[in-house]
Every structure is written in C-alpha cells, then in structure tokens.
Protein backbone atom coordinates (compact mmCIF):
# COMPACT_ATOMS: atom_id res chain seq x y z
CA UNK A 1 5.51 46.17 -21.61
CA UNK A 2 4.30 45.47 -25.35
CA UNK A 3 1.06 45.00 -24.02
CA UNK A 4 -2.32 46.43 -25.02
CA UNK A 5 -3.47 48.88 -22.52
CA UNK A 6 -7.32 47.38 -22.08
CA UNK A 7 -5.90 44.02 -21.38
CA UNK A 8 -3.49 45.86 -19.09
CA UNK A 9 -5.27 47.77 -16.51
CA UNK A 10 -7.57 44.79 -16.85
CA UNK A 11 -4.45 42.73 -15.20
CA UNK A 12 -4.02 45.78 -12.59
CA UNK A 13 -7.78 45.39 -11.70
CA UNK A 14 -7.23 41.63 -11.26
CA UNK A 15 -4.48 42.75 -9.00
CA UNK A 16 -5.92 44.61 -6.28
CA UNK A 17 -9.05 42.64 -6.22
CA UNK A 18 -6.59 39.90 -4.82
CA UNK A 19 -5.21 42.61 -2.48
CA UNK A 20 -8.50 43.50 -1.23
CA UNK A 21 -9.41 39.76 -0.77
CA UNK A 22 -6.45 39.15 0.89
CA UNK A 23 -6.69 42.17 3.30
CA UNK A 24 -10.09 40.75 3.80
CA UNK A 25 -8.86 37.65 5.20
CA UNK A 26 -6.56 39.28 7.42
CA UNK A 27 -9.37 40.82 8.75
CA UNK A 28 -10.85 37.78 9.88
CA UNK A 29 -8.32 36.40 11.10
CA UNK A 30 -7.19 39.71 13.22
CA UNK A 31 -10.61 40.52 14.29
CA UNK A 32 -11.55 37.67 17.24
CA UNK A 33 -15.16 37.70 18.91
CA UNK A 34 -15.28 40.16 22.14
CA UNK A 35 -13.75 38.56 25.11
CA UNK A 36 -16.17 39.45 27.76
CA UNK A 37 -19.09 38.31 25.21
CA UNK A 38 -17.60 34.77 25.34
CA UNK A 39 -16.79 34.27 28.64
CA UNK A 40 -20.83 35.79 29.77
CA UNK A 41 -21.93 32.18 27.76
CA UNK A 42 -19.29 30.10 28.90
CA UNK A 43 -20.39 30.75 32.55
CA UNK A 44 -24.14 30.91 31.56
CA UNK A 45 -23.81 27.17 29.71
CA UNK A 46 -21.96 26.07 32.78
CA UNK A 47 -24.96 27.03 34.89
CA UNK A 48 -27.48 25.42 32.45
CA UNK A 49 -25.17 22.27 32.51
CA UNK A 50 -25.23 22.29 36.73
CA UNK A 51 -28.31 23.48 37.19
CA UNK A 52 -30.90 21.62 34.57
CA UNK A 53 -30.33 18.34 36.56
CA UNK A 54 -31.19 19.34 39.71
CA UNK A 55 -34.50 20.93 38.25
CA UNK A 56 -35.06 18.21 35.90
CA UNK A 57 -35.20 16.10 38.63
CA UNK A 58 -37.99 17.66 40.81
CA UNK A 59 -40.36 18.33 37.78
CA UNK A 60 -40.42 15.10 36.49
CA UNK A 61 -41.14 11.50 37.81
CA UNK A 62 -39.69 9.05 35.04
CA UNK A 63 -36.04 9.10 35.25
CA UNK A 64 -35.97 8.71 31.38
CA UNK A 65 -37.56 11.75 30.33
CA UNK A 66 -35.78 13.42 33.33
CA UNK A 67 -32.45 12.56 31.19
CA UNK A 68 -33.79 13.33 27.81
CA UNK A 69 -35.21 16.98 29.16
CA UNK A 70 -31.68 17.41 30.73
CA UNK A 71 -29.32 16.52 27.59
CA UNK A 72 -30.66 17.93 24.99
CA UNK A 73 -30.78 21.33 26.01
CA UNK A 74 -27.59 21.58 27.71
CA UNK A 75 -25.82 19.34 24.41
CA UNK A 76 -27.85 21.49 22.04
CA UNK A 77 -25.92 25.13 23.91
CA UNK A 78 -22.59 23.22 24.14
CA UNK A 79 -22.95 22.41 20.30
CA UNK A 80 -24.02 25.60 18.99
CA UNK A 81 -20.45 27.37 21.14
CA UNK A 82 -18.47 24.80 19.12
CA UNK A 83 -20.34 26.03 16.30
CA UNK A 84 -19.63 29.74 16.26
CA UNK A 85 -15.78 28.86 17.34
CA UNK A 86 -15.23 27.02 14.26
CA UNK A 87 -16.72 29.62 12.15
CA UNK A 88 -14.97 32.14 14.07
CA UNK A 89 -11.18 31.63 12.76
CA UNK A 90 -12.06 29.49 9.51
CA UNK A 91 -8.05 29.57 8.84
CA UNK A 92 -5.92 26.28 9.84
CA UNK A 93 -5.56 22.84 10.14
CA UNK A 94 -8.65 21.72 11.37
CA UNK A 95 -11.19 19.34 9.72
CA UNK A 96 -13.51 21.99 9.78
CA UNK A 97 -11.30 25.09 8.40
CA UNK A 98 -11.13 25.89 4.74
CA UNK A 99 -8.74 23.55 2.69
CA UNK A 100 -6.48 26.75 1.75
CA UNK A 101 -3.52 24.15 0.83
CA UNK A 102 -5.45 22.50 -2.09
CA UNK A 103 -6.78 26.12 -2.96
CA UNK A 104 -3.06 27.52 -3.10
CA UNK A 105 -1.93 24.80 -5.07
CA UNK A 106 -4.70 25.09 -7.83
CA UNK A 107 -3.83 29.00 -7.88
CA UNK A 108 -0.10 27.53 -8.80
CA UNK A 109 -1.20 25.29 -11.19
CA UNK A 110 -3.13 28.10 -13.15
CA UNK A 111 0.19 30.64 -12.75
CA UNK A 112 2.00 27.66 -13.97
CA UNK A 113 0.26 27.31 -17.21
CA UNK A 114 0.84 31.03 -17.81
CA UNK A 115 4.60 29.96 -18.43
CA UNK A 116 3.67 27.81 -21.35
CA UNK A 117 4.05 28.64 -24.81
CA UNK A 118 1.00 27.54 -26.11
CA UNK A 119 -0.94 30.15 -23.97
CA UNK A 120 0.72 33.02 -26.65
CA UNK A 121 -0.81 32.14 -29.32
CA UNK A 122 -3.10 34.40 -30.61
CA UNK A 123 -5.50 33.93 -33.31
CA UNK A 124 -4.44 35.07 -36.65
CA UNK A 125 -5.35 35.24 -40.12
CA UNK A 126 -2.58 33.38 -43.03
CA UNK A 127 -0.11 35.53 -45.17
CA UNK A 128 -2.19 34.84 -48.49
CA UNK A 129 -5.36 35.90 -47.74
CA UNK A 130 -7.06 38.53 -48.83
CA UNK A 131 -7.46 41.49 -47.26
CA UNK A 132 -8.89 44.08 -49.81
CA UNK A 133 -12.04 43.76 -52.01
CA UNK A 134 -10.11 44.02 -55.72
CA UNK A 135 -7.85 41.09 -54.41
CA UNK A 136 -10.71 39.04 -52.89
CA UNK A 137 -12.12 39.77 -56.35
CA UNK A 138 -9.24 39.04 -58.59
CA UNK A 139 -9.13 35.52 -57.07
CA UNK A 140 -12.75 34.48 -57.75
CA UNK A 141 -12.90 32.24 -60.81
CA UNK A 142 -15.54 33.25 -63.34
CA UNK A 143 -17.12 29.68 -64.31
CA UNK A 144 -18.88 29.75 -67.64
CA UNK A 145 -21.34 27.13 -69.17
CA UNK A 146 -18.72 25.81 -71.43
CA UNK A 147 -16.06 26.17 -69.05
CA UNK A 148 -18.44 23.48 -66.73
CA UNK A 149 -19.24 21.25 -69.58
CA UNK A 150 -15.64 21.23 -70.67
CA UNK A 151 -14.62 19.85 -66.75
CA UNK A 152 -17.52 18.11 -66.15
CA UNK A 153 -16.42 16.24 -69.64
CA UNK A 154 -12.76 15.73 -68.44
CA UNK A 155 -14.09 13.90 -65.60
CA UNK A 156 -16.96 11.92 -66.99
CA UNK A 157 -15.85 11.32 -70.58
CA UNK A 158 -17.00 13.36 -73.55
CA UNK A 159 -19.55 10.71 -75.02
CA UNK A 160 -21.94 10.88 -71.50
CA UNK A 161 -22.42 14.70 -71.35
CA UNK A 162 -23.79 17.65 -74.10
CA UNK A 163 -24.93 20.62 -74.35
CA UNK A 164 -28.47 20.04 -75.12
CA UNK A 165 -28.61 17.73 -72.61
CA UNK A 166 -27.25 19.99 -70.09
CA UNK A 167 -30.07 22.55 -71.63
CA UNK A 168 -32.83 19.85 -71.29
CA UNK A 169 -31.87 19.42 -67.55
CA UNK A 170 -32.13 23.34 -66.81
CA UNK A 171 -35.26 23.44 -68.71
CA UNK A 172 -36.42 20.67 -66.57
CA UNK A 173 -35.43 22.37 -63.22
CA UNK A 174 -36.75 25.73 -64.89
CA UNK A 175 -40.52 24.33 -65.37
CA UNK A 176 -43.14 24.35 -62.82
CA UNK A 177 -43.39 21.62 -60.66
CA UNK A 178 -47.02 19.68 -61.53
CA UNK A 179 -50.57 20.35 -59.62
CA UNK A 180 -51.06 17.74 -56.96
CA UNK A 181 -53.86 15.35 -57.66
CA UNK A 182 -57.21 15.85 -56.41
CA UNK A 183 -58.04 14.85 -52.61
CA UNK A 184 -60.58 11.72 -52.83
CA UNK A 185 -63.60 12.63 -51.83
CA UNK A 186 -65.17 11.90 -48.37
CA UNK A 187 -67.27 8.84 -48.10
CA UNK A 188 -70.94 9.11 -47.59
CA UNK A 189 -72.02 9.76 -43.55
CA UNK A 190 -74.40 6.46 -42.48
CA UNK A 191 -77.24 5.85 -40.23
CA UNK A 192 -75.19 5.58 -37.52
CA UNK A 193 -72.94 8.57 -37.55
CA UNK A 194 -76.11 10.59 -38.16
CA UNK A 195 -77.21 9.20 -34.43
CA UNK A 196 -73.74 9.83 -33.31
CA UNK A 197 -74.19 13.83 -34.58
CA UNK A 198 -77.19 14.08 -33.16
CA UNK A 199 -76.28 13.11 -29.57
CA UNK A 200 -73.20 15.16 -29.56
CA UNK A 201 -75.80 18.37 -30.78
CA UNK A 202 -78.43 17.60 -28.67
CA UNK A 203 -75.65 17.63 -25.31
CA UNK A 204 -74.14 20.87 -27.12
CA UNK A 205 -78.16 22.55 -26.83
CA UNK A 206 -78.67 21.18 -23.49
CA UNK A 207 -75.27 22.38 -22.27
CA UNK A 208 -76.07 25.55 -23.89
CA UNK A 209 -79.58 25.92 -21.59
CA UNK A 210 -77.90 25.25 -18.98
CA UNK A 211 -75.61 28.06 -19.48
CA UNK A 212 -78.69 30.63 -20.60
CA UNK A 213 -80.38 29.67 -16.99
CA UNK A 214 -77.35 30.33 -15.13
CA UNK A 215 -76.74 33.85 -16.60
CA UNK A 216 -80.42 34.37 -16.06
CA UNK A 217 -79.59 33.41 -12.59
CA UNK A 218 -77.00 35.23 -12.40
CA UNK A 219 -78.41 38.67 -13.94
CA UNK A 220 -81.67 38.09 -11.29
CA UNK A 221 -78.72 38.17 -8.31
CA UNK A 222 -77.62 41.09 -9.96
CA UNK A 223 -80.83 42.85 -9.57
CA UNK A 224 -81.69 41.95 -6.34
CA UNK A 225 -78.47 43.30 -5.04
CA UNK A 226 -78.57 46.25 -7.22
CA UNK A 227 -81.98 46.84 -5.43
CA UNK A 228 -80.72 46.03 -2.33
CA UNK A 229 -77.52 48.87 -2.61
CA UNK A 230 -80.75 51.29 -3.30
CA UNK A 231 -82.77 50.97 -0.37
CA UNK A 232 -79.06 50.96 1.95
CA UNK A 233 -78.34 54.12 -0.08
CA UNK A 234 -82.13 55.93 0.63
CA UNK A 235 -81.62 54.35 4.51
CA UNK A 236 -78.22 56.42 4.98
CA UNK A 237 -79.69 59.63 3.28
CA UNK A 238 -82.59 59.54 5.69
CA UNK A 239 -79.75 58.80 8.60
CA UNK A 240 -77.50 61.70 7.00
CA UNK A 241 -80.50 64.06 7.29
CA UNK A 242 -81.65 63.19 10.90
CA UNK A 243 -78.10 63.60 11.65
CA UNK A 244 -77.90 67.18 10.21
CA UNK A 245 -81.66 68.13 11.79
CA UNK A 246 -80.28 66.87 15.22
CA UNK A 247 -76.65 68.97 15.13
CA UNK A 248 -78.97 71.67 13.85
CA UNK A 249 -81.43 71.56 16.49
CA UNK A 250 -78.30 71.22 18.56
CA UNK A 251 -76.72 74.35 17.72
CA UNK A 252 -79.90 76.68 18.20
CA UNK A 253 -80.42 75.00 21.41
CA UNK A 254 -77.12 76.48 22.30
C-alpha cells in the first residue's frame, strides 16, 4: 500500500481498538449475573411480597396507610430486579437495550463515504507557484514613482495628476500632524459645591475616627490578652516546678 506509514499504523491502531471493543461486548453479553445470587432475591422479594401484608396489617389501624406501607416497599424491590435485568444484557430488541441497528447503520454510512472520490483529495499547492526564493523574487514587480504616476495617469487622464502634486501629497502625509487645542478651562467651584466638599470631608474625618478608635480598641484587646498569655505562662511554670519538687520528693522517698 502507497500509503504513509504514520497514517498507517494509525489505521492499525484504529483497528484493534474496534477489536478490543468488540471483545468487550462479548464479554457482556457472555458473562450473566451468578445464578444462585438471583434466585437468593427472587425468593427473598417473594417473602417481602407475602409477608408485608400480613404485618402491615397488625401494626396499623387505617386500612389506607396499611396499603401504602405495603406497596411501596414490595413495588420499590420488584422495580429495582427489573432494573438490574435490563442493565444486565443491554444487547436486543427491547425498548430498553441499546439501539445497535441505528448505530450499525451510521458506522455504514461513514465506511460508505470512504468510497467517494472527493474524500482523496488532498490539499495541494498549483504548478506555477513558487517554490524557491530567486523565483519568488524574480516575479515581484519593482514599482517606481514614475512607473505609478505613469498608471495612475492611464487610468485617470494625464491633465488630473503630476508630479508635484503627487510630491505635495507625500509632503503632506510626511508633516506632523498639528497640536490639539487647549482643554477649556474648568469653571469656577460655587457656594454650594464648597458645602457639598465640605460634607463629603467632614464624613471622610469622622469615618476616619472611627477607624483610629477601633484600632485603639483593637491594640487594648491585644494587650490584655498578651497579658493574659503571661500570667497562664508564669501559672504553668509554677505547676511545672511543683510537679518536678513532687516526682523529686517522690523518688527519695523511695
């Protein structure tokens, strides 16, 4: 096969992951639940089913919640064995199973559009391009000034466009652009913006107090517990040393 050999081990790899999917599968579908595990809770949920009534019916005294108490555990068991039986073989024709028919016949489609020729083509550059730098080179076209004017002269007639015009508009684009004007000056702050400043500063300096007492608060807390850590430190070096002058006593005694 004329065929690069990236791409294919890549198609080998594709291969046996479908191998080892399908083997997978298999595996399911061989493999069944233990037989003596299903038929302990098939006997077990038919003595829940025969004996939940009879119980039921001496603990409670409404007949209502008597059946309520009765069917829903015995429905809820019975439910959750359909349950795992369904999941158990997930292969057929069941409502429940996978829908491996539509799944087949989308793999078909996409091996189907393999066959068309439109999936060949492959990205390519044209016969006449350039591949080197002298002939990307050789096929740039110098443009001079009067080489412009002459075209640009062709196209718009001879009598609209010069040279020194042409000059004059590169001169133009050449010069530096012109200072901005001035920004107008900000009009004069009255009586009652003054008022307005001096609320929002005097809220700022009370705001600012405020803050000050609480770290003064805050530094006085400090203190008092730093105290406080003392005197439990000096309280368990006076226990530590009764402790050693008792085991010391202690061993003399002995």
């Amino acid at each position: 096969l004329k065929i690069p050999p990236p791409i294919l081990s890549r198609v080998f790899q594709t291969l046996s992951r479908g191998q080892v999917n399908l083997m997978n599968c298999k595996k399911i579908k061989a493999t069944l639940f233990p037989f003596p595990y299903v038929q302990v809770i098939s006997i077990l949920i038919y003595i829940l089913a025969g004996a939940t009534p009879v119980i039921m019916s001496g603990l409670m005294s409404s007949y209502h919640w008597g059946f309520f108490f009765t069917i829903v555990p015995v429905t809820g068991f019975a439910a959750l064995n359909y349950v795992a039986c369904e999941l158990e073989m997930p292969f057929g024709a069941d409502p429940n199973d996978l829908p491996l028919n539509h799944m087949q016949d989308e793999m078909n489609t996409s091996m189907l559009m393999l066959l068309r020729n439109e999936t060949d083509h492959i990205a390519h550059t044209s016969e006449q391009c350039a591949s080197t730098y002298k002939e990307m080179k050789g096929k740039v076209e110098v443009c001079t000034v009067q080489s412009c004017i002459v075209e640009d002269t062709d196209a718009t007639g001879p009598e609209n466009i010069k040279l020194e015009d042409l000059m004059e508009v590169e001169a133009a684009k050449a010069a530096p652009a012109p200072a901005p004007p001035p920004a107008p000056a900000p009009p004069p702050l009255t009586a009652a913006d003054l008022k307005g400043l001096e609320k929002i500063l005097q809220s700022h300096v009370e705001h600012v107090d405020k803050l000050s007492l609480g770290f003064q608060q805050l530094v006085s807390s400090t203190s008092s517990l730093t105290e406080g850590l003392g005197k439990n430190t000096e309280i368990m070096q006076t226990f530590s040393r009764d402790i050693n002058g008792f085991m010391e006593g202690y061993r003399q005694t002995w």
